[in-house]
PDB file of N, CA and C in Angstrom:
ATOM      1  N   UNK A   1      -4.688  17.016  -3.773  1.00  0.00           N
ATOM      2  CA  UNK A   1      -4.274  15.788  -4.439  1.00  0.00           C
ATOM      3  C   UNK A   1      -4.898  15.733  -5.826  1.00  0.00           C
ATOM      4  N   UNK A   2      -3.669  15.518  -6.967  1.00  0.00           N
ATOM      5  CA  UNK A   2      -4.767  15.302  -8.262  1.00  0.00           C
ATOM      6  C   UNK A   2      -5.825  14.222  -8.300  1.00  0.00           C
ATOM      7  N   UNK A   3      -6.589  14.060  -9.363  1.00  0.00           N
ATOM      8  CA  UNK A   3      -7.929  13.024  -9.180  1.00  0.00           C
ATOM      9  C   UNK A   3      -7.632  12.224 -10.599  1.00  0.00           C
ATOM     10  N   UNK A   4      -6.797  10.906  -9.955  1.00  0.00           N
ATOM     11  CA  UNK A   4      -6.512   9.812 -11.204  1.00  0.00           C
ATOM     12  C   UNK A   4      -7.711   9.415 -11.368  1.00  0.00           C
ATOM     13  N   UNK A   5      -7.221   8.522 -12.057  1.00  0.00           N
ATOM     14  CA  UNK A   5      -8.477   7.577 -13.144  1.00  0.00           C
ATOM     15  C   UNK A   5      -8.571   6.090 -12.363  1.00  0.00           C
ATOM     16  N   UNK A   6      -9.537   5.710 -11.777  1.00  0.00           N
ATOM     17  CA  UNK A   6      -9.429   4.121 -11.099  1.00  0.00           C
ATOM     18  C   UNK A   6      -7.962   3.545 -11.652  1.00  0.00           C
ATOM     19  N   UNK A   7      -8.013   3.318 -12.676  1.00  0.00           N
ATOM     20  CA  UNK A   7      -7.224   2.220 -12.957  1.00  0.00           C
ATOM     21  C   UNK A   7      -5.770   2.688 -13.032  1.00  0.00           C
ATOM     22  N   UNK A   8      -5.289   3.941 -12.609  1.00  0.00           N
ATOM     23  CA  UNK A   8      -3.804   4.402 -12.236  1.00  0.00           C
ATOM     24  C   UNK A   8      -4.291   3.683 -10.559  1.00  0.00           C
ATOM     25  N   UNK A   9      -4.546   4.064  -9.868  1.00  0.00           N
ATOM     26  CA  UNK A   9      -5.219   3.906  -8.279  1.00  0.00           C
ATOM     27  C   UNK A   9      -4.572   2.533  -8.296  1.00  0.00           C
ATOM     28  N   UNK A  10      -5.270   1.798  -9.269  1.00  0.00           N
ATOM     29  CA  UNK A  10      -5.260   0.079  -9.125  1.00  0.00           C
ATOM     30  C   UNK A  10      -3.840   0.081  -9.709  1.00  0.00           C
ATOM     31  N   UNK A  11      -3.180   0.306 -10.781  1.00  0.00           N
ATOM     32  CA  UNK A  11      -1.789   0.422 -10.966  1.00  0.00           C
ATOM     33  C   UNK A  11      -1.062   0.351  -9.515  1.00  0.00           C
ATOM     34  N   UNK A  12      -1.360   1.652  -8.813  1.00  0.00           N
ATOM     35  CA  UNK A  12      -0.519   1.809  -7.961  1.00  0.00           C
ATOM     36  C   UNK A  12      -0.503   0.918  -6.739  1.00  0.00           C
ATOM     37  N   UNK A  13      -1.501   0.743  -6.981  1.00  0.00           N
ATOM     38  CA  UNK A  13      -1.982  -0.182  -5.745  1.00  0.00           C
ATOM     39  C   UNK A  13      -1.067  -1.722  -5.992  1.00  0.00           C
ATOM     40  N   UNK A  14      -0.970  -2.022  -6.734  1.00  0.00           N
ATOM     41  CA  UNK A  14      -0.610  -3.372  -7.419  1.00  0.00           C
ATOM     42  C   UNK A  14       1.070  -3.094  -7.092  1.00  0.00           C
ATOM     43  N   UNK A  15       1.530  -1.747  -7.165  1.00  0.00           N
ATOM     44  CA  UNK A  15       3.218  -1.658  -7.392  1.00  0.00           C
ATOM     45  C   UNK A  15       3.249  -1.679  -5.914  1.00  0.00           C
ATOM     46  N   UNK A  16       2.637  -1.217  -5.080  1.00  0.00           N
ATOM     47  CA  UNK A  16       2.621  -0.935  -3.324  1.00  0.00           C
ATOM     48  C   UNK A  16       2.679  -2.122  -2.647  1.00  0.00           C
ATOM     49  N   UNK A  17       1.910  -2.995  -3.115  1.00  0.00           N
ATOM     50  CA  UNK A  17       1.804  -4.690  -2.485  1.00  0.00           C
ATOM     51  C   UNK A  17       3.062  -5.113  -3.207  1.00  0.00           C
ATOM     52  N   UNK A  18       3.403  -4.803  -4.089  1.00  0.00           N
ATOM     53  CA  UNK A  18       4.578  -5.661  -4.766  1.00  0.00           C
ATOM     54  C   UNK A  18       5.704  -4.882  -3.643  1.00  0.00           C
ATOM     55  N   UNK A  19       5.761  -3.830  -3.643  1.00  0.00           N
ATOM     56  CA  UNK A  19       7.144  -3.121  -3.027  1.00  0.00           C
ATOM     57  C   UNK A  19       6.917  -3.729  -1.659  1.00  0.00           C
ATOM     58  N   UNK A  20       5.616  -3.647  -0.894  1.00  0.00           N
ATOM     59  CA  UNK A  20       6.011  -4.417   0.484  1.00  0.00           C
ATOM     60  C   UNK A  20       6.243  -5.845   1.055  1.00  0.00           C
ATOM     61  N   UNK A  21       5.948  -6.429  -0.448  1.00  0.00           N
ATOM     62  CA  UNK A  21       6.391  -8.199  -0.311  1.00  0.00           C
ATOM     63  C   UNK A  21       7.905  -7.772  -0.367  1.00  0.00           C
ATOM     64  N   UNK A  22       8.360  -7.078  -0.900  1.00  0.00           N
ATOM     65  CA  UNK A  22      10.167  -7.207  -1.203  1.00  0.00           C
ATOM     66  C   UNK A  22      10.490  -6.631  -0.050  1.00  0.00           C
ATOM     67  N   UNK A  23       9.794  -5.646   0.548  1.00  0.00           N
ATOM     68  CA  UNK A  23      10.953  -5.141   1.596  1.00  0.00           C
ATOM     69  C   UNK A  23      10.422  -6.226   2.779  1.00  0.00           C
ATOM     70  N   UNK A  24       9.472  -7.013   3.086  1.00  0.00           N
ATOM     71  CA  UNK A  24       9.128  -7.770   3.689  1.00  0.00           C
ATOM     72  C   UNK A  24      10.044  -8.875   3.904  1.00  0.00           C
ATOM     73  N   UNK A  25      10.190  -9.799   2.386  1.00  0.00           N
ATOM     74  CA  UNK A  25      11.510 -10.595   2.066  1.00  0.00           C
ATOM     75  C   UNK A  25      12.380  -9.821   2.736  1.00  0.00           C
ATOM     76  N   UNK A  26      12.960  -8.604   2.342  1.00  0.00           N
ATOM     77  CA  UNK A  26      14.479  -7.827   2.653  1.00  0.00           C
ATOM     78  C   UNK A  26      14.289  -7.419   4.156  1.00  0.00           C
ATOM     79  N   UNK A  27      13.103  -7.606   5.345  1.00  0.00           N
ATOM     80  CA  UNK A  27      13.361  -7.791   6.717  1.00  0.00           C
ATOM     81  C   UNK A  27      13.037  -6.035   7.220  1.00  0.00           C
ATOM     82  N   UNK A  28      12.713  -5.458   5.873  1.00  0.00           N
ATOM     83  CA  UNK A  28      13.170  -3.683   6.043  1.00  0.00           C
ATOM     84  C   UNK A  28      11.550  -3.030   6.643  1.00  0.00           C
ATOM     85  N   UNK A  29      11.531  -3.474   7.988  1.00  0.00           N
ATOM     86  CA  UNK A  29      10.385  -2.516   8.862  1.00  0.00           C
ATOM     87  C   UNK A  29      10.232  -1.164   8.055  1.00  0.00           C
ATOM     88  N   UNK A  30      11.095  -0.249   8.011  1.00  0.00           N
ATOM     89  CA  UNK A  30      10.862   1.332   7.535  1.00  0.00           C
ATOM     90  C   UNK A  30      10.198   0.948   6.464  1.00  0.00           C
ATOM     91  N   UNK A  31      11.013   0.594   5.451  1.00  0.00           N
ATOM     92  CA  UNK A  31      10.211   0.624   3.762  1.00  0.00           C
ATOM     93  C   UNK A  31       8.814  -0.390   3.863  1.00  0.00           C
ATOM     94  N   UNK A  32       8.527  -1.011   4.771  1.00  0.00           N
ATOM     95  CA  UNK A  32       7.044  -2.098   4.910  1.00  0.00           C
ATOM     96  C   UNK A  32       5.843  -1.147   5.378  1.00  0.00           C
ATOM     97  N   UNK A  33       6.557  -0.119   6.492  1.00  0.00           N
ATOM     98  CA  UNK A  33       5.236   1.016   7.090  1.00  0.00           C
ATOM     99  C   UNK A  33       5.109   1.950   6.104  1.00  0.00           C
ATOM    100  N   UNK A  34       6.120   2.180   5.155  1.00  0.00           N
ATOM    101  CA  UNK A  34       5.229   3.251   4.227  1.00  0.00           C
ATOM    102  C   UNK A  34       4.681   2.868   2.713  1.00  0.00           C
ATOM    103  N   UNK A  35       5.257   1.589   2.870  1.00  0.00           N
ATOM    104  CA  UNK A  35       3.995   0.808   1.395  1.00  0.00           C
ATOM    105  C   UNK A  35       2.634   0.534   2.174  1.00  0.00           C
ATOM    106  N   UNK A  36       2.851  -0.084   3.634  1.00  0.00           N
ATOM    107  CA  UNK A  36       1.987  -0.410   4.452  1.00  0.00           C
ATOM    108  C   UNK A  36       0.834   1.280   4.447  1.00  0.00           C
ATOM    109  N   UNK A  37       1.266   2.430   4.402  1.00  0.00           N
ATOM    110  CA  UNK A  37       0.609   3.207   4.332  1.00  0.00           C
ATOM    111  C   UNK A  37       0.043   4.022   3.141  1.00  0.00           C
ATOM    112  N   UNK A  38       1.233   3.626   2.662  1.00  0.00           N
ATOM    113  CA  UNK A  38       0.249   3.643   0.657  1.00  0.00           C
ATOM    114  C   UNK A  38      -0.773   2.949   0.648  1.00  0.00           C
ATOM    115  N   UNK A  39      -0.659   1.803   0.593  1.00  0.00           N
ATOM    116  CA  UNK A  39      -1.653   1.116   0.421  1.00  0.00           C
ATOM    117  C   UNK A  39      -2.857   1.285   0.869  1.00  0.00           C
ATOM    118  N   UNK A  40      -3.049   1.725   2.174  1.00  0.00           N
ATOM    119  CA  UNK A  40      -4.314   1.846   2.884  1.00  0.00           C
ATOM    120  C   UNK A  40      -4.765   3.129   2.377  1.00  0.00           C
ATOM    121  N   UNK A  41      -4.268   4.294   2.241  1.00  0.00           N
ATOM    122  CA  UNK A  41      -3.901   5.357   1.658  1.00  0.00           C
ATOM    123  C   UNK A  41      -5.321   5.278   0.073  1.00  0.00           C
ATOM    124  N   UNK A  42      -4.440   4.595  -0.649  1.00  0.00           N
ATOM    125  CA  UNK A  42      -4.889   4.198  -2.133  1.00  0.00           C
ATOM    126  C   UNK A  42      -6.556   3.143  -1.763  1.00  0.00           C
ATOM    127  N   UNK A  43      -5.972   2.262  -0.958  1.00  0.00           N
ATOM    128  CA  UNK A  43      -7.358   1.757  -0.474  1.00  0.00           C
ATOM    129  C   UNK A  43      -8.504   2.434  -0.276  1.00  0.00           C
ATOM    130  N   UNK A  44      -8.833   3.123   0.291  1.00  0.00           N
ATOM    131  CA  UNK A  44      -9.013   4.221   0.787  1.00  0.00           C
ATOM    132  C   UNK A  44      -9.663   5.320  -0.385  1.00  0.00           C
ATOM    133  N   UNK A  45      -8.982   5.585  -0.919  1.00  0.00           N
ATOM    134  CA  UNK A  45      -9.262   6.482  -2.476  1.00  0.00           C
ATOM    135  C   UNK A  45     -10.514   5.573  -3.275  1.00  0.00           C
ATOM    136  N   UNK A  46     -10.060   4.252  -3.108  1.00  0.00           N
ATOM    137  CA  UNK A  46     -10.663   3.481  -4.334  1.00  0.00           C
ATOM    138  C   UNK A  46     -12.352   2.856  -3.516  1.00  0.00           C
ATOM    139  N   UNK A  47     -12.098   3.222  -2.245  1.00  0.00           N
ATOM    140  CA  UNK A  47     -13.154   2.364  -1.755  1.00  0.00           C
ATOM    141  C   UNK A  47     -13.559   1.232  -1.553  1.00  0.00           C
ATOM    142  N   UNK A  48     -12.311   0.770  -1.029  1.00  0.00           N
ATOM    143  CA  UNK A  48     -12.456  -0.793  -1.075  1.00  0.00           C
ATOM    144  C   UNK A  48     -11.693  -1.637   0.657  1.00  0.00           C
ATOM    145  N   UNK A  49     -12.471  -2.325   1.240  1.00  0.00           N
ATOM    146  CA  UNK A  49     -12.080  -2.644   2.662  1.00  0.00           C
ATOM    147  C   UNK A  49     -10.096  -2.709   2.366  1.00  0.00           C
ATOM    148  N   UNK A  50     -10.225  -1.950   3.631  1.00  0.00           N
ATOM    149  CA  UNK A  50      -8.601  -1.268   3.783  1.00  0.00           C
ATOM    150  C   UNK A  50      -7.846  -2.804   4.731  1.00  0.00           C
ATOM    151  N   UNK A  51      -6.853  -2.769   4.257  1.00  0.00           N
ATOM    152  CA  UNK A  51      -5.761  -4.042   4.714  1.00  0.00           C
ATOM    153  C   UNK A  51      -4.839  -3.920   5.640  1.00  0.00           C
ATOM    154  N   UNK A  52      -5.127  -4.559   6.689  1.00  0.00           N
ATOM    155  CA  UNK A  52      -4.337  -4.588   7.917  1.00  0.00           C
ATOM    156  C   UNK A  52      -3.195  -4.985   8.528  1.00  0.00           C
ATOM    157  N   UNK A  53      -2.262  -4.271   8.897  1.00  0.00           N
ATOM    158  CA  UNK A  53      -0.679  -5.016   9.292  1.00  0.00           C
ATOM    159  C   UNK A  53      -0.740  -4.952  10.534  1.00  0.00           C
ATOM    160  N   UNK A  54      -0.828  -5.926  11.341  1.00  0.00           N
ATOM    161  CA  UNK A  54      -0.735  -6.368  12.356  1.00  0.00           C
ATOM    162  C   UNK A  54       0.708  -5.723  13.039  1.00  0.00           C
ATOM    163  N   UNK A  55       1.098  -6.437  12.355  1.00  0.00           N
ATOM    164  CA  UNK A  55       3.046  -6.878  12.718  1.00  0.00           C
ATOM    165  C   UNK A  55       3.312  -5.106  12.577  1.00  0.00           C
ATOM    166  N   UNK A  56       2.868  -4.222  12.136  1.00  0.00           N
ATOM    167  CA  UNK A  56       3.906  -2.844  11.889  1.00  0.00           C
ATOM    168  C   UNK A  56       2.777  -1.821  12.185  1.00  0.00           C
ATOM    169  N   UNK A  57       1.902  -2.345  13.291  1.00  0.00           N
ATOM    170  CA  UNK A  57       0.397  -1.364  14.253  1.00  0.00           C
ATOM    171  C   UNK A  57      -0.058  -0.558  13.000  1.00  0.00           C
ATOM    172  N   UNK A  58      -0.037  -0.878  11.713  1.00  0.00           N
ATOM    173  CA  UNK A  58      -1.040  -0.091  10.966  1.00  0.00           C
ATOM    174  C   UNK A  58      -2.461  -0.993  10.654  1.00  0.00           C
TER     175      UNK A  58
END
């Protein structure tokens, strides 16, 4: 994996929560488990307590 710079990390991180509020709104399980897994993913990278989805067992 290349080695961004924090603040791409936090970029991405910011577009990942945005993409799973919309597919959330749009009802779309598939596209929610794999922002749902970006996110933790990127969490994860950055070192920071990782965020839990109940609703989609991640």
């Amino acid at each position: 994996m290349p080695n961004y710079e924090k603040g791409q990390i936090w970029g991405a991180l910011r577009k990942a929560w945005k993409g799973y509020r919309i597919a959330k709104v749009q009802g779309d399980n598939v596209r929610m488990r794999e922002y749902a897994t970006r996110i933790k993913t990127l969490q994860g990278q950055l070192g920071v307590p990782q965020a839990s989805f109940p609703n989609l067992d991640k």
